[in-house]
Protein backbone atom coordinates (compact mmCIF):
# COMPACT_ATOMS: atom_id res chain seq x y z
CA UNK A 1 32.79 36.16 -2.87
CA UNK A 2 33.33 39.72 -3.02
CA UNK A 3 35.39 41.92 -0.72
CA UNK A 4 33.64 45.69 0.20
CA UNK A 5 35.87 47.82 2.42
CA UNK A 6 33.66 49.06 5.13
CA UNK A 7 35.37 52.72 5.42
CA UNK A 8 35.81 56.37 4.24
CA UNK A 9 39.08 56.14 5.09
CA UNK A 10 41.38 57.02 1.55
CA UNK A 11 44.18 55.96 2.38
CA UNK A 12 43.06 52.69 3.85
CA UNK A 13 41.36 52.39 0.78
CA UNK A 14 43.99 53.18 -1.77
CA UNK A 15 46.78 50.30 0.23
CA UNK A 16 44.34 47.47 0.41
CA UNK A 17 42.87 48.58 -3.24
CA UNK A 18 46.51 48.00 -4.51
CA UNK A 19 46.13 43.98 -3.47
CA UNK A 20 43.78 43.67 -5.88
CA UNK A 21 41.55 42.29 -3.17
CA UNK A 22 39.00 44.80 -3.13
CA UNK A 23 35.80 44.62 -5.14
CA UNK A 24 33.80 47.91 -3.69
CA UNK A 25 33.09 50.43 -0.55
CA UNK A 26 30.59 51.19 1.81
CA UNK A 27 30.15 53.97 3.20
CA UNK A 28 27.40 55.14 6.18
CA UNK A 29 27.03 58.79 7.46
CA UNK A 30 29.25 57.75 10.88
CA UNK A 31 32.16 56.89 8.70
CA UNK A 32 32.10 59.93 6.99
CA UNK A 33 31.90 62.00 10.34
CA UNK A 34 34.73 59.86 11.34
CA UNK A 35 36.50 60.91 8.36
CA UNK A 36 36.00 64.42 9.14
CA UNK A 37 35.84 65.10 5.08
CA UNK A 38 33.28 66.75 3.16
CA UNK A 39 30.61 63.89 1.88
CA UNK A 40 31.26 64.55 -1.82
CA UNK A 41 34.74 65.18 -1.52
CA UNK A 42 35.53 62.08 -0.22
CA UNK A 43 33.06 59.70 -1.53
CA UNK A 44 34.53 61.40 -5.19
CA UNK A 45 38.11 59.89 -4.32
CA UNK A 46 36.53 56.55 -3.59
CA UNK A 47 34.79 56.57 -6.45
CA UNK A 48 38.39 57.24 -8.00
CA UNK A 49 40.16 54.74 -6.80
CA UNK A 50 37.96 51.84 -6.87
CA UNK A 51 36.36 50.44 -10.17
CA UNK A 52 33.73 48.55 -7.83
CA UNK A 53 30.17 49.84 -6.58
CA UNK A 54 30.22 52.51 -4.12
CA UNK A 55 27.46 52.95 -1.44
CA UNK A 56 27.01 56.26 -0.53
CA UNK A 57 24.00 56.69 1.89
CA UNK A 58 20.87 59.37 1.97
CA UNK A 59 20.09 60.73 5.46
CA UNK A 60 16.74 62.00 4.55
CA UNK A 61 13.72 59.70 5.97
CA UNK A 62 11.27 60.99 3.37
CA UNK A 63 10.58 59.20 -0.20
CA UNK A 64 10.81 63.04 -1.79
CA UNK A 65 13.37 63.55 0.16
CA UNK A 66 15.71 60.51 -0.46
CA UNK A 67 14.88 61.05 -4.13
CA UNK A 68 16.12 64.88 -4.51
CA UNK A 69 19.31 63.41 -2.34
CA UNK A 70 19.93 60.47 -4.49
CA UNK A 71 19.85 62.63 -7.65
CA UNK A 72 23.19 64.62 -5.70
CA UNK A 73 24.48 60.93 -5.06
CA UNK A 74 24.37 59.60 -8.30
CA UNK A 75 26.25 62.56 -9.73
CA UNK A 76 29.26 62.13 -8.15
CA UNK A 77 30.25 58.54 -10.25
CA UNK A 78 28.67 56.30 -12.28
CA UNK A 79 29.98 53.70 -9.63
CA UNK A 80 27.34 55.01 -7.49
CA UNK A 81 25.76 52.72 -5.49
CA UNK A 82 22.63 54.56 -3.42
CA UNK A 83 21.77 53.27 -0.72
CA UNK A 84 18.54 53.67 1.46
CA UNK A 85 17.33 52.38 4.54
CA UNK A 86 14.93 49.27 5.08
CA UNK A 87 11.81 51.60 6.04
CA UNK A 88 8.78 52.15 3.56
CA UNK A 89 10.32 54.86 1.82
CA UNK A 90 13.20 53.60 1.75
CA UNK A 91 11.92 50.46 -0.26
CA UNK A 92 9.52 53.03 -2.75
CA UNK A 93 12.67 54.98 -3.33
CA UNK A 94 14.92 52.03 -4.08
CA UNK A 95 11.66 50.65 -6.37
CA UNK A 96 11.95 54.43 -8.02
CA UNK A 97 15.81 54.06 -9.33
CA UNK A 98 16.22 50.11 -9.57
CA UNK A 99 13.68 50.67 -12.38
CA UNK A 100 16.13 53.07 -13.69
CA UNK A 101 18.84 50.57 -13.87
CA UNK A 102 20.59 52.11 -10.93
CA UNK A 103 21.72 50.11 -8.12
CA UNK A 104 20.25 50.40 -4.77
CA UNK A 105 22.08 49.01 -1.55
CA UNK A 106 19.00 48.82 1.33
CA UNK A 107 20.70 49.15 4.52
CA UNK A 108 19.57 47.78 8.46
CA UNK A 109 18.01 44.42 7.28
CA UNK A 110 17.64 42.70 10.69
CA UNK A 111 15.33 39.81 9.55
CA UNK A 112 14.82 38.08 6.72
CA UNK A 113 11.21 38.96 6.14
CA UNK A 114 13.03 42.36 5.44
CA UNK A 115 15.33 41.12 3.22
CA UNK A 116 12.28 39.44 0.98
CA UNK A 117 10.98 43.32 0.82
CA UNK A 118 14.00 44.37 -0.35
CA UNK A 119 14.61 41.46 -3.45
CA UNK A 120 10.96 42.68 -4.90
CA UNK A 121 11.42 46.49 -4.69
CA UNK A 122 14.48 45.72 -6.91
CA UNK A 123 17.61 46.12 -4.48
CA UNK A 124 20.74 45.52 -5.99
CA UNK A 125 22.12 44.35 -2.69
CA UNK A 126 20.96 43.38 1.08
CA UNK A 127 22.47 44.73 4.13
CA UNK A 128 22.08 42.07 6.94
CA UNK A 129 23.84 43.14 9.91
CA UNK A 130 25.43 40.18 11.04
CA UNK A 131 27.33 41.97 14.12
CA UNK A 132 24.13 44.09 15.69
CA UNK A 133 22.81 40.52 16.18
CA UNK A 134 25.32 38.86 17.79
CA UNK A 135 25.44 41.86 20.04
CA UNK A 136 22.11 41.08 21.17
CA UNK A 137 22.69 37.75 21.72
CA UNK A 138 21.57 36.44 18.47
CA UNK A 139 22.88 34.14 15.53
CA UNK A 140 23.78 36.37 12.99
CA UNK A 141 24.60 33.89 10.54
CA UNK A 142 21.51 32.20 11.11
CA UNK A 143 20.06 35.55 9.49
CA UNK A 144 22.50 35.02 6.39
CA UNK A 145 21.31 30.95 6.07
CA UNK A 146 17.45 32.17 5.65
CA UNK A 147 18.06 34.96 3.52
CA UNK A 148 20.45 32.37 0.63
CA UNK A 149 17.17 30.01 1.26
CA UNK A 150 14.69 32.69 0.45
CA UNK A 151 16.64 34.33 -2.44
CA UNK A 152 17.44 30.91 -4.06
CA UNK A 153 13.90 29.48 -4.06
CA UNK A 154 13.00 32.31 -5.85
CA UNK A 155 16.08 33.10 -8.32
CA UNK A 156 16.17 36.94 -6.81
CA UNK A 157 18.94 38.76 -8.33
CA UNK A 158 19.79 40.87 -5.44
CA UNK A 159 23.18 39.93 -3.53
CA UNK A 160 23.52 39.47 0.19
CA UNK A 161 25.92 41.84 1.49
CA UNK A 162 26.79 40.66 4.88
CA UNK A 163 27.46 43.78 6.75
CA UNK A 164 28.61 44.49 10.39
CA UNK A 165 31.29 42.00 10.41
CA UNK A 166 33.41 42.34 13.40
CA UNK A 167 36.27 39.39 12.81
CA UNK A 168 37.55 36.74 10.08
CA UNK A 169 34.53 34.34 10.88
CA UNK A 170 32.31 35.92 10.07
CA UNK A 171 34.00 36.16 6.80
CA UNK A 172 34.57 32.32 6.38
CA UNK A 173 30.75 31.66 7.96
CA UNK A 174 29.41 34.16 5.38
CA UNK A 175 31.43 32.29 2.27
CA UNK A 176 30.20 28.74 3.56
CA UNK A 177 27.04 30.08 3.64
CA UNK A 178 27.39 31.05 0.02
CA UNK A 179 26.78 35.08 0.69
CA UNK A 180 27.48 36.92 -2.49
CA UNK A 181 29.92 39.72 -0.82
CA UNK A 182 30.96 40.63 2.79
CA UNK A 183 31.76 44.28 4.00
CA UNK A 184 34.30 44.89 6.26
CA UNK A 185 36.69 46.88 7.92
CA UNK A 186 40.40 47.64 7.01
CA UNK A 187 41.60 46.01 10.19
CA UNK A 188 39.44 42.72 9.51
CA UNK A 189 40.66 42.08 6.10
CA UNK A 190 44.09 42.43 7.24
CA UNK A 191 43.72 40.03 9.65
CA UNK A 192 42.76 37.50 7.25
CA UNK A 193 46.07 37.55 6.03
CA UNK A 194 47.40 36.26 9.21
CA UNK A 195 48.04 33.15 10.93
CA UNK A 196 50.85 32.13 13.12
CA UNK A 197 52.18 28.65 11.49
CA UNK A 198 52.20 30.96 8.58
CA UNK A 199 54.47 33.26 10.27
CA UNK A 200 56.58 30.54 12.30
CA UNK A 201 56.99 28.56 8.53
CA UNK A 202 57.87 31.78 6.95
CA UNK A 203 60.45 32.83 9.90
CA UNK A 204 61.87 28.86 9.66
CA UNK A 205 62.19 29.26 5.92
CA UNK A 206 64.28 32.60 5.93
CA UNK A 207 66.43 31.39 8.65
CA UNK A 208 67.31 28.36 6.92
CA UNK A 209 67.90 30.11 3.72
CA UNK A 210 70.50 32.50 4.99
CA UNK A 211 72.40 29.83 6.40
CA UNK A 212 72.75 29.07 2.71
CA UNK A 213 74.82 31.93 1.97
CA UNK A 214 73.13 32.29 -1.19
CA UNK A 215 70.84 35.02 -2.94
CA UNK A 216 68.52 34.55 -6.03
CA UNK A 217 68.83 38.50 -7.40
CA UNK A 218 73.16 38.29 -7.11
């Protein structure tokens, strides 16, 4: 499975890119106003510092005017990901560069009648917002199951990007479902790393060791 950082945040970016744990970035227009940095500034650095795809989203709701966008978008990197939302023109303008070769992340997929849309117009990946539905009182991952059934009876090369992720389950629910990446934020993949028998063991260990006396770099 592969590991998107949900963020615009560079430095965020930069520490967890150094574990060698990070496989891409996604990026929306409210985590760039919560970055408070010029679009193409900051999606530039991204696109710097991580050899992975990079999403970096239009905001018009017009085919032309996606189009004329995407052309800015794709200039920044070739890592460019585009992506559009799952509306009409969003699918004609991710039909318009997937035929290109370019890759085309299509964003707000809330059912997987969507998702189908989005595998023939050519979508690199699929946005399923596993979080927005739980909110709501619905089973997210149930969302996730349908869309690995659909895409697998028909061989569809587009990857589900489970997006909206709000805590480690939905990480581990989205790999045992067999998703082909997850998106999340800085503060969820760090708490992956934790668990506290690993940091009681850890604790035990050390304590025991310095009643050794000993040290391995002397």
């Amino acid at each position: 499975m592969k590991f998107f950082l949900d963020t615009a945040e560079i430095d965020d970016i930069r520490e967890l890119n150094d574990s060698g744990l990070v496989d891409g970035v996604t990026t929306n227009p409210s985590l760039i106003l919560k970055s408070g940095r010029d679009i193409f500034e900051v999606t530039r650095e991204i696109c710097e510092t991580v050899s992975g795809p990079v999403s970096a989203e239009v905001t018009a709701l017009d085919y032309e005017g996606m189009v004329r966008e995407a052309a800015h978008l794709y200039e920044i990197a070739d890592n460019i990901c585009l992506k559009v939302p799952l509306t009409v023109d969003g699918l004609k303008t991710c039909k318009h560069f997937a035929d290109q070769g370019k890759m085309v992340n299509v964003t707000l997929c809330f059912s997987a009648a969507q998702a189908l849309l989005a595998a023939k117009a050519g979508a690199a990946f699929i946005s399923p917002f596993v979080g927005r539905h739980d909110d709501i009182g619905q089973d997210g991952m149930a969302l996730i199951e349908d869309i690995r059934i659909i895409y697998d009876n028909y061989d569809f090369n587009t990857e589900i990007l489970v997006a909206s992720t709000r805590h480690p389950m939905h990480i581990t629910d989205s790999a045992r479902i067999g998703a082909d990446v997850v998106t999340l934020p800085p503060k969820v993949l760090r708490q992956l790393f934790k668990h506290p028998l690993t940091d009681n063991g850890l604790a035990a260990f050390i304590a025991d060791w310095e009643k050794t006396g000993q040290k391995i770099d002397s």
